[in-house]
C-alpha atoms as a PDB file:
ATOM      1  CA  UNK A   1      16.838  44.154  22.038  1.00  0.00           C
ATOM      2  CA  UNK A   2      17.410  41.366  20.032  1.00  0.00           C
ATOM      3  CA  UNK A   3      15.637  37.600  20.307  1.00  0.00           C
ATOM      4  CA  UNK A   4      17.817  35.038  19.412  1.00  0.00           C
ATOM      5  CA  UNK A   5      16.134  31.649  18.580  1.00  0.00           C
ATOM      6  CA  UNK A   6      18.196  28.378  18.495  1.00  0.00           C
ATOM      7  CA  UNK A   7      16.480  25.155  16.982  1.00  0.00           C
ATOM      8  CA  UNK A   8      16.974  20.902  18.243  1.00  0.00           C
ATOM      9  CA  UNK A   9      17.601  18.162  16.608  1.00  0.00           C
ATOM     10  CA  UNK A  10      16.982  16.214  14.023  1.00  0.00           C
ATOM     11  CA  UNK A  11      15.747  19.839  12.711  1.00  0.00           C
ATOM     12  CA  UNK A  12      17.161  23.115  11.433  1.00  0.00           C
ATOM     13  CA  UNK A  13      16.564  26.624  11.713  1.00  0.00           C
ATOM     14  CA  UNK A  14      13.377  26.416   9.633  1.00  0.00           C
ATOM     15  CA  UNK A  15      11.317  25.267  12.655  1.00  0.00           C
ATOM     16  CA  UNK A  16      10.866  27.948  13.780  1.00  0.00           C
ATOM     17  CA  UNK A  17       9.369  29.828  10.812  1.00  0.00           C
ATOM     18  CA  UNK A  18       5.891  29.517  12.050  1.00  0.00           C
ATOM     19  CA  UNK A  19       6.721  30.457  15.408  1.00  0.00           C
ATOM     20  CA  UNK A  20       8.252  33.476  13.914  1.00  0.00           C
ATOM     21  CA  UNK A  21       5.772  34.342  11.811  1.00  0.00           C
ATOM     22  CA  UNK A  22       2.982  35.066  14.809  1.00  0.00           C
ATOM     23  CA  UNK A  23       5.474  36.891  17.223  1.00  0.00           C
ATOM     24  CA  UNK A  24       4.647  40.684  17.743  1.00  0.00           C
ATOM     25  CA  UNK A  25       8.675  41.150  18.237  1.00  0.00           C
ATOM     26  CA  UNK A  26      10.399  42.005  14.904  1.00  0.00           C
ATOM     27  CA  UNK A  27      13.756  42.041  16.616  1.00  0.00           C
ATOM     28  CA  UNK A  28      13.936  38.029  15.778  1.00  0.00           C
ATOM     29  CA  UNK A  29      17.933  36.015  15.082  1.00  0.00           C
ATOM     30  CA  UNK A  30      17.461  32.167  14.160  1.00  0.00           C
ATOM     31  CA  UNK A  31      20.408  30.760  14.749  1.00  0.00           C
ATOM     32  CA  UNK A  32      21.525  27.130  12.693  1.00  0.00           C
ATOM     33  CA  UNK A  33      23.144  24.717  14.653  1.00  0.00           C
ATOM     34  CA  UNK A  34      26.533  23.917  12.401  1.00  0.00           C
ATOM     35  CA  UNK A  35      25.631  20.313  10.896  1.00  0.00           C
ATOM     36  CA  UNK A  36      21.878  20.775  10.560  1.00  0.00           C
ATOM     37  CA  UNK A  37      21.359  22.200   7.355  1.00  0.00           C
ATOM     38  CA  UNK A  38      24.567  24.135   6.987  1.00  0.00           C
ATOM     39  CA  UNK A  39      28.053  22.734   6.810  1.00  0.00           C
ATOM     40  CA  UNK A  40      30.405  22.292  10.166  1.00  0.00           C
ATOM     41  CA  UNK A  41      32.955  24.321  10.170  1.00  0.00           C
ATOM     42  CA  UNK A  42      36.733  22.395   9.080  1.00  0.00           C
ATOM     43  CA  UNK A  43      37.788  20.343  13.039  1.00  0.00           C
ATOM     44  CA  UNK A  44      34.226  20.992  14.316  1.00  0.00           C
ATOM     45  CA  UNK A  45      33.292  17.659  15.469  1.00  0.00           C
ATOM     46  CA  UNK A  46      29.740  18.324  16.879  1.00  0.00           C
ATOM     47  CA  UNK A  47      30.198  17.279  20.386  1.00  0.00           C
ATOM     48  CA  UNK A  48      27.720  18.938  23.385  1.00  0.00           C
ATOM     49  CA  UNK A  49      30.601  21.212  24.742  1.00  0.00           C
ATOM     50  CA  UNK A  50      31.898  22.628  20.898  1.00  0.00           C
ATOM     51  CA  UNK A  51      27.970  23.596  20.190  1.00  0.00           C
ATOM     52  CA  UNK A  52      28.198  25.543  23.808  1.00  0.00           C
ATOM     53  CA  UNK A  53      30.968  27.129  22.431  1.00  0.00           C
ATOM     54  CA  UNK A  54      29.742  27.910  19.166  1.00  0.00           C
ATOM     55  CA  UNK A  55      26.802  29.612  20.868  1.00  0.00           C
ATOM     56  CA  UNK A  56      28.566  31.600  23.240  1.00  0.00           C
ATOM     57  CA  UNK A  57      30.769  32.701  20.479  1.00  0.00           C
ATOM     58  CA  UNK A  58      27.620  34.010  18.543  1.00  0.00           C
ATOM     59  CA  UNK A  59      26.128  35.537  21.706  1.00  0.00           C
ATOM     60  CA  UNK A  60      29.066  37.717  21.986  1.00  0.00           C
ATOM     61  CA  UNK A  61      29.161  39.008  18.751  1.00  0.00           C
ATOM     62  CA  UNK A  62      25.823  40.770  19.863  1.00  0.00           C
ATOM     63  CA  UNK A  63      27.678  41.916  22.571  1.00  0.00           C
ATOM     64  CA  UNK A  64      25.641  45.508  23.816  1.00  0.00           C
ATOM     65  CA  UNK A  65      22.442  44.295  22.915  1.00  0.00           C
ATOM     66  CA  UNK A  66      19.720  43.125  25.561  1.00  0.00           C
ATOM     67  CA  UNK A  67      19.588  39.254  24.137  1.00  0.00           C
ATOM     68  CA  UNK A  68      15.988  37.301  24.945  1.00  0.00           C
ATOM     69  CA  UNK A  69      17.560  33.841  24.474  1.00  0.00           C
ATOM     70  CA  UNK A  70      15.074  30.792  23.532  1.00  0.00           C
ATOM     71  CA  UNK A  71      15.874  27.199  22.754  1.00  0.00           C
ATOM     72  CA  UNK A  72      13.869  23.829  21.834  1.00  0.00           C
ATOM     73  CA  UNK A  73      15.156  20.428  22.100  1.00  0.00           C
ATOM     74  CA  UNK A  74      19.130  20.808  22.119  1.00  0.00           C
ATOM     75  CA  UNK A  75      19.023  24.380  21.091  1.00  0.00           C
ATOM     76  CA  UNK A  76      17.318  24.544  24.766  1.00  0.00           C
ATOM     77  CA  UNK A  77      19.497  22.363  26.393  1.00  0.00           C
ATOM     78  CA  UNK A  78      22.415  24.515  25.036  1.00  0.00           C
ATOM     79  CA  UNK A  79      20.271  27.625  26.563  1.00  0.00           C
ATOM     80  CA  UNK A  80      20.600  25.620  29.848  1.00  0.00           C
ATOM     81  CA  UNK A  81      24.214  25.467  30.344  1.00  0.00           C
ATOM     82  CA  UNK A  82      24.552  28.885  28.591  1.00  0.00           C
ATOM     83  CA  UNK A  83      23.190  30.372  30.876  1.00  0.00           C
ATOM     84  CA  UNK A  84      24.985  28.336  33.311  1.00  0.00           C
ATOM     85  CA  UNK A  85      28.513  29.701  32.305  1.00  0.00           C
ATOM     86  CA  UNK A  86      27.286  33.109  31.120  1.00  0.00           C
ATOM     87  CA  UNK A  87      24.417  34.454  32.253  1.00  0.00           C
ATOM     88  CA  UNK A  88      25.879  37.987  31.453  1.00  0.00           C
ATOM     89  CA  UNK A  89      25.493  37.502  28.010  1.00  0.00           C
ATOM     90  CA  UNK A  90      21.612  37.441  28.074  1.00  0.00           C
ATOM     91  CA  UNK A  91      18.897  39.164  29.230  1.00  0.00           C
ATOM     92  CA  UNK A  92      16.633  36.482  29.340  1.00  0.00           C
ATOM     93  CA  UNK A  93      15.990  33.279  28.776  1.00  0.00           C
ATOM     94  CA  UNK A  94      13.884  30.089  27.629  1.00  0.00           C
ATOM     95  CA  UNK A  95      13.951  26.638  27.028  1.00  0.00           C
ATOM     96  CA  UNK A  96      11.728  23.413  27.151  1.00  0.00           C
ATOM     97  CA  UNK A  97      14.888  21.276  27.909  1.00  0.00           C
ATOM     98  CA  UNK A  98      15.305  22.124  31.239  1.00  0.00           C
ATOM     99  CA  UNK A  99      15.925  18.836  32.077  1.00  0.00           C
ATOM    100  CA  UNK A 100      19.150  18.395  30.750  1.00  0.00           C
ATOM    101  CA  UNK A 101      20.672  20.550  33.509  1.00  0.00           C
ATOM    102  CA  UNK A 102      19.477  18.126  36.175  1.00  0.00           C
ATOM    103  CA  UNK A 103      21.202  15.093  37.641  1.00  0.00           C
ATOM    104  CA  UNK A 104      17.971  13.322  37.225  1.00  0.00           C
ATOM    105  CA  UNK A 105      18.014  13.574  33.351  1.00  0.00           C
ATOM    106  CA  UNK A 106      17.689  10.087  31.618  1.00  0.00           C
ATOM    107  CA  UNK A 107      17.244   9.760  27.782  1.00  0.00           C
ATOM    108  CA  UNK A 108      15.268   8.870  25.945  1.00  0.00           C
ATOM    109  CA  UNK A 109      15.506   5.260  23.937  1.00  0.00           C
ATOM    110  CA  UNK A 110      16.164   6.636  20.498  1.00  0.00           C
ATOM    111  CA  UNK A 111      19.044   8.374  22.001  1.00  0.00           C
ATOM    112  CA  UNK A 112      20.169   5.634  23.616  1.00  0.00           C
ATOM    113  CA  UNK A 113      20.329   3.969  20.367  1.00  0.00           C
ATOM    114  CA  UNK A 114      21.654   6.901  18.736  1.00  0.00           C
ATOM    115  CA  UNK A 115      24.361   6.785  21.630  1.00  0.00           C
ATOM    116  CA  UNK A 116      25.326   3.024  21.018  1.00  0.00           C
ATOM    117  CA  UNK A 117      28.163   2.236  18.438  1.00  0.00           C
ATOM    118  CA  UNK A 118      26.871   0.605  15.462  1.00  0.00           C
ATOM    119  CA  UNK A 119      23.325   0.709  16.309  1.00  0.00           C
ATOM    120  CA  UNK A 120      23.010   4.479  15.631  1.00  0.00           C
ATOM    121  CA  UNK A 121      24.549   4.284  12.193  1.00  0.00           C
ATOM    122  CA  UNK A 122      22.806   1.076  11.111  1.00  0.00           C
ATOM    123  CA  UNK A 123      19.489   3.282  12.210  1.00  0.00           C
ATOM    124  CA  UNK A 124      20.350   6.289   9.909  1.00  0.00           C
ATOM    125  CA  UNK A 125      22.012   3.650   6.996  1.00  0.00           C
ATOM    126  CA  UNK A 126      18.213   2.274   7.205  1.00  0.00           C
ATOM    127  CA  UNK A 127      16.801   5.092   6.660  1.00  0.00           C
ATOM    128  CA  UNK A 128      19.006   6.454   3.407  1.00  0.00           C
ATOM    129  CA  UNK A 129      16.940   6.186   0.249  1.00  0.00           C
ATOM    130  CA  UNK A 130      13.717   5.745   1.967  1.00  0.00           C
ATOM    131  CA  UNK A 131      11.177   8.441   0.546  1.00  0.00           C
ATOM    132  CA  UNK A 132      10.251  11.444   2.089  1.00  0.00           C
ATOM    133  CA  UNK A 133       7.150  10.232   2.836  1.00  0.00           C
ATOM    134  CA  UNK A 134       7.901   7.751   4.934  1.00  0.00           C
ATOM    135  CA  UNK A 135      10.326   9.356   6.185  1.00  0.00           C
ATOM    136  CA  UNK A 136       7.874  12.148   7.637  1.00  0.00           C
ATOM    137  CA  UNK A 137       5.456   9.733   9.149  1.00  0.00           C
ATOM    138  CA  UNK A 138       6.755   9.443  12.846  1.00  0.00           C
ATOM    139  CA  UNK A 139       7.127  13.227  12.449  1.00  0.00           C
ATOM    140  CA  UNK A 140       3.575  12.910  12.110  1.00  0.00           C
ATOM    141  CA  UNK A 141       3.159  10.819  14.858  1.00  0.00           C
ATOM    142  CA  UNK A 142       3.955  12.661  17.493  1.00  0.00           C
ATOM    143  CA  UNK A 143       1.867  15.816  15.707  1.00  0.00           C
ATOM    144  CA  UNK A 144       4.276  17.830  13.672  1.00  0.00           C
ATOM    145  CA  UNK A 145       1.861  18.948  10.638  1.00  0.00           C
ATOM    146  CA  UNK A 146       2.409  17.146   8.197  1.00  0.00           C
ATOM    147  CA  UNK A 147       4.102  20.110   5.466  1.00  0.00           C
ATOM    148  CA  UNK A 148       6.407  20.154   8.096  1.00  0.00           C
ATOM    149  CA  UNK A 149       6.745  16.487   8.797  1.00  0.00           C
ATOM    150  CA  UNK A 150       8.124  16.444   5.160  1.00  0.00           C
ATOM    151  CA  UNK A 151      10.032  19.482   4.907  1.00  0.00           C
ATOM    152  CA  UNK A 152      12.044  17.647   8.535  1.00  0.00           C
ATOM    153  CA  UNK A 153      12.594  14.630   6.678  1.00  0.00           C
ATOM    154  CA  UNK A 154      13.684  16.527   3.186  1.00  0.00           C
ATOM    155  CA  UNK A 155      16.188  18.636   5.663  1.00  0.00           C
ATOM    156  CA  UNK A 156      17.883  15.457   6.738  1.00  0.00           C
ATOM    157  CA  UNK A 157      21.174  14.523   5.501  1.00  0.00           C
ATOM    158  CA  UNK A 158      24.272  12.285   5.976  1.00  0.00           C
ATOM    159  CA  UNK A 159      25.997  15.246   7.905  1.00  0.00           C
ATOM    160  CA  UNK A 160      23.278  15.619  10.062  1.00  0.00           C
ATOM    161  CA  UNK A 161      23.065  12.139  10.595  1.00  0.00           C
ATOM    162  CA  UNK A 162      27.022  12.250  11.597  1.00  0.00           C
ATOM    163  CA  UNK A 163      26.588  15.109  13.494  1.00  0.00           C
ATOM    164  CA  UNK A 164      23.625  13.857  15.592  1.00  0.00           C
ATOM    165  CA  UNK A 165      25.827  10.689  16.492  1.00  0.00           C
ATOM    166  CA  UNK A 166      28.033  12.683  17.887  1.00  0.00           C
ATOM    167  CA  UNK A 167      26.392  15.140  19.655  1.00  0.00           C
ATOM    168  CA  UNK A 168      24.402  12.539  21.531  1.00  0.00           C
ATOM    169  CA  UNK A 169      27.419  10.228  22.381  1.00  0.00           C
ATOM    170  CA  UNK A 170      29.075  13.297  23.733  1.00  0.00           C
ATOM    171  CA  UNK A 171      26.324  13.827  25.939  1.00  0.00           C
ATOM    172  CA  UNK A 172      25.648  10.414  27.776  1.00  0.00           C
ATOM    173  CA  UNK A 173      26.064  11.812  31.077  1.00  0.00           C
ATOM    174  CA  UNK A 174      24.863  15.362  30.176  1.00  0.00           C
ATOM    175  CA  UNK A 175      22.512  15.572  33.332  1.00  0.00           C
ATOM    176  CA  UNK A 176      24.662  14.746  35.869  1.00  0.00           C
ATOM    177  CA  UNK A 177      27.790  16.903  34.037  1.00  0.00           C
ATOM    178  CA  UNK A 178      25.702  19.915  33.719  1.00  0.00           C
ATOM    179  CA  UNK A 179      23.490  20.129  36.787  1.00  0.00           C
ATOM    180  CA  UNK A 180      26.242  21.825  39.333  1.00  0.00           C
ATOM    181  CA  UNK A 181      26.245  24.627  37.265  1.00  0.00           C
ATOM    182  CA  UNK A 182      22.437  25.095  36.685  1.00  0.00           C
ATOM    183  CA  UNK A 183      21.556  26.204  39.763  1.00  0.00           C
ATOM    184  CA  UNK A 184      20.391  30.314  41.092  1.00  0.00           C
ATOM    185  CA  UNK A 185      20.694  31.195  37.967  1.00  0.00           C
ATOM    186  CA  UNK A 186      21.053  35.664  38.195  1.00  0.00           C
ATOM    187  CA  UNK A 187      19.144  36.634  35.177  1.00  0.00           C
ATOM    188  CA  UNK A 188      15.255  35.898  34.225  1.00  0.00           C
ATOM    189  CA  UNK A 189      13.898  32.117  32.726  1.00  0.00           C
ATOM    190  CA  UNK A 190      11.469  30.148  31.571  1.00  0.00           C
ATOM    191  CA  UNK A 191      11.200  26.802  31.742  1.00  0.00           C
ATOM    192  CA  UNK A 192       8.337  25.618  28.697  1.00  0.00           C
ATOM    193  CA  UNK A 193       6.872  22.157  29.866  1.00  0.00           C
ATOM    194  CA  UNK A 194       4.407  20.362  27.131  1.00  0.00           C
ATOM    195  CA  UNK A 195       2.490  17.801  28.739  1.00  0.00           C
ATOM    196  CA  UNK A 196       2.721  15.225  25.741  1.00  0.00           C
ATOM    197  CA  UNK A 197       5.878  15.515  24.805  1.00  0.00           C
ATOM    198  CA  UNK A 198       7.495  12.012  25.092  1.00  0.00           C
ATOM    199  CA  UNK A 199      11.279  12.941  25.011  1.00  0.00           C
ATOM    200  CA  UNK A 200      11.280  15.395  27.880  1.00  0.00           C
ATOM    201  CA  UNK A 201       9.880  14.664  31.430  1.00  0.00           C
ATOM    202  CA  UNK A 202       7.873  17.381  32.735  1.00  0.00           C
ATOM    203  CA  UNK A 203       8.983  16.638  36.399  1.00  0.00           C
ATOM    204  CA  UNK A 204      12.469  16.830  35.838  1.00  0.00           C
ATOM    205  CA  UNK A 205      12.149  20.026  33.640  1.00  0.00           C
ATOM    206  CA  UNK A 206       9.950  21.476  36.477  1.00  0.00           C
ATOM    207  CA  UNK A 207      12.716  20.266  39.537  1.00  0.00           C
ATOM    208  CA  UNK A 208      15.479  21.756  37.573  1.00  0.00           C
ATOM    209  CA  UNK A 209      13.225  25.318  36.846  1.00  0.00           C
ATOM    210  CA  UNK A 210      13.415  25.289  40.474  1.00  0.00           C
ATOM    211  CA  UNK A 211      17.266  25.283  41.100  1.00  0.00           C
ATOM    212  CA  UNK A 212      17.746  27.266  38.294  1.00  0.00           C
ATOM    213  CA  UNK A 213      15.297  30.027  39.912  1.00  0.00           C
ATOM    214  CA  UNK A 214      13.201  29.962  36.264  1.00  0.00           C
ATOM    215  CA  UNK A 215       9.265  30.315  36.151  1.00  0.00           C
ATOM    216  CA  UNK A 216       7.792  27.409  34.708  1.00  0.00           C
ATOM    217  CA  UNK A 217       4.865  27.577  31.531  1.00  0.00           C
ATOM    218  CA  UNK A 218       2.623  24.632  30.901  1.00  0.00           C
ATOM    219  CA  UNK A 219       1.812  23.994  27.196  1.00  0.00           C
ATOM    220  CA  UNK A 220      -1.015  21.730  27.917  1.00  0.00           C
ATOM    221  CA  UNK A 221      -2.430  19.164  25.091  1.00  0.00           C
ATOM    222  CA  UNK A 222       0.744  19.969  23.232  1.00  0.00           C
ATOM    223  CA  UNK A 223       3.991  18.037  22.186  1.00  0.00           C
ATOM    224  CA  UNK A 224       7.782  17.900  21.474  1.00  0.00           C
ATOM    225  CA  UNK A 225       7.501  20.072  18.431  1.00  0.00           C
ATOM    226  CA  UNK A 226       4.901  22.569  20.368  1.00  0.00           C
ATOM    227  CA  UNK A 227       6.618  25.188  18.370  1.00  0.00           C
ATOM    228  CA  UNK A 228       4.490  23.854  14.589  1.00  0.00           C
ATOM    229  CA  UNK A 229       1.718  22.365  16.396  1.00  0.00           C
ATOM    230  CA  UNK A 230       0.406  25.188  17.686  1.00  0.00           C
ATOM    231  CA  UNK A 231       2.933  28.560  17.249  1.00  0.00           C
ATOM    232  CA  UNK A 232       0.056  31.070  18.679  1.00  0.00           C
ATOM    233  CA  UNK A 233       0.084  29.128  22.205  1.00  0.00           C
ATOM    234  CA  UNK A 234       4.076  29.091  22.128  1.00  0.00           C
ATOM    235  CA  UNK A 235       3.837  32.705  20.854  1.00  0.00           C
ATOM    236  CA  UNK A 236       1.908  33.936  23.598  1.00  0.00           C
ATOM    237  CA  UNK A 237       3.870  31.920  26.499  1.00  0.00           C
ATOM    238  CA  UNK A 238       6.942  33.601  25.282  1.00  0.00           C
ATOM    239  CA  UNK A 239       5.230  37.387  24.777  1.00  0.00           C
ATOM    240  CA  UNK A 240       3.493  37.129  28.283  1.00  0.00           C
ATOM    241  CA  UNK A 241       7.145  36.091  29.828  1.00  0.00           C
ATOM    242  CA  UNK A 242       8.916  39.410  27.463  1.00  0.00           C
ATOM    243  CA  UNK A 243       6.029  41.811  28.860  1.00  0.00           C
ATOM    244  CA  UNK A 244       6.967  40.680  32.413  1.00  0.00           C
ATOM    245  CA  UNK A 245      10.497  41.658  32.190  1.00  0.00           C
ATOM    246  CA  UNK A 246       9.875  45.193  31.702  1.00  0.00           C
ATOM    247  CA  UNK A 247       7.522  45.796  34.691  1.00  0.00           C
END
């Protein structure tokens, strides 16, 4: 059996080192979204459906092994219409964007401005030769420790900047595009909801765990970035879902 891990955005596969470091499993894959700390490949041009792709592509590579999928931020929402397309590829999954496979899915307003033409570069020209330590402060603020807060702001670069433009403006309409397909999903899920987390609305992740026929697992007093705020809790929401599968 293999887990396979796949990060959000603005982050890269380094989030999930703490997370990593408390699971029991040792049968752990982090995956790097191409643009967020590693190059994209030549005519990848980071839109919603090429990272689907790119996923499924990696998935079946590991074709013949039992694959515990998990995703956070737009790793999950690429979990959600994984899972959508080819459930077969998986023998499990997770995600705490659940959201993004509902019709009721609105963004949030940074990627609204992320999504508007001129606004979302002028917001990432802005921030280009600020210090790191500035740069890590709204990390901060919405509880990432803060030797991660830094090492997120470090990470960023102008190709994740470009590739988080277009991701987002590829996705404007990602809700209502993906939720036909989310629905009765035929293997296990999860849906992770944390009840601060100001990016993803708890009610829509739990109405689309529904349709999707996914357990939901409250990760209460936590945030967006639930994964370094408090790894044990996520750790053990993700170990008690594992230990259920094999009963």
């Amino acid at each position: 059996m293999t887990v396979v891990l796949v990060h959000g955005v603005p982050e890269t596969s380094a989030v999930w080192d703490p997370l990593r470091a408390v699971l029991r499993r040792d049968d752990v894959r982090v995956l790097g979204l191409p643009g967020f700390g590693r190059p994209r490949p030549e005519g990848f041009t980071a839109t919603k459906e090429e990272y689907v792709a790119w996923l499924t592509a990696e998935l079946e590579n590991l074709a013949g092994q039992d694959v515990d999928l998990v995703g956070h931020d737009w790793g999950g929402g690429l979990v959600v219409r994984l899972v959508s397309l080819r459930p077969d590829l998986v023998r499990s999954w997770v995600t705490d964007a659940a959201g993004l496979g509902h019709a009721d899915f609105r963004w949030h307003d940074l990627a609204r401005l992320w999504q508007t033409p001129s606004a979302g570069e002028q917001f990432f020209e802005r921030r280009r030769g600020l210090p790191v330590e500035e740069l890590a402060l709204p990390y901060e603020g919405f509880g990432v420790p803060r030797e991660h807060a830094l090492a997120m702001a470090a990470e960023a670069d102008e190709v994740m900047a470009g590739s988080i433009l277009a991701l987002y403006r590829s996705a404007v309409d990602v809700g209502r595009e993906w939720s036909p397909a989310f629905a009765g999903v035929p293997v296990p899920g999860l849906v992770l909801v944390a009840s601060e987390d100001p990016f993803l609305d708890g009610d829509v992740a739990r109405a689309a765990a529904a349709r999707a026929g996914a357990a939901v697992a409250a990760l209460p007093g936590l945030g967006h970035w639930w994964l370094l705020q408090d790894p044990a809790a996520g750790a053990a929401r993700l170990e008690e879902f594992w230990d259920g599968l094999a009963k």
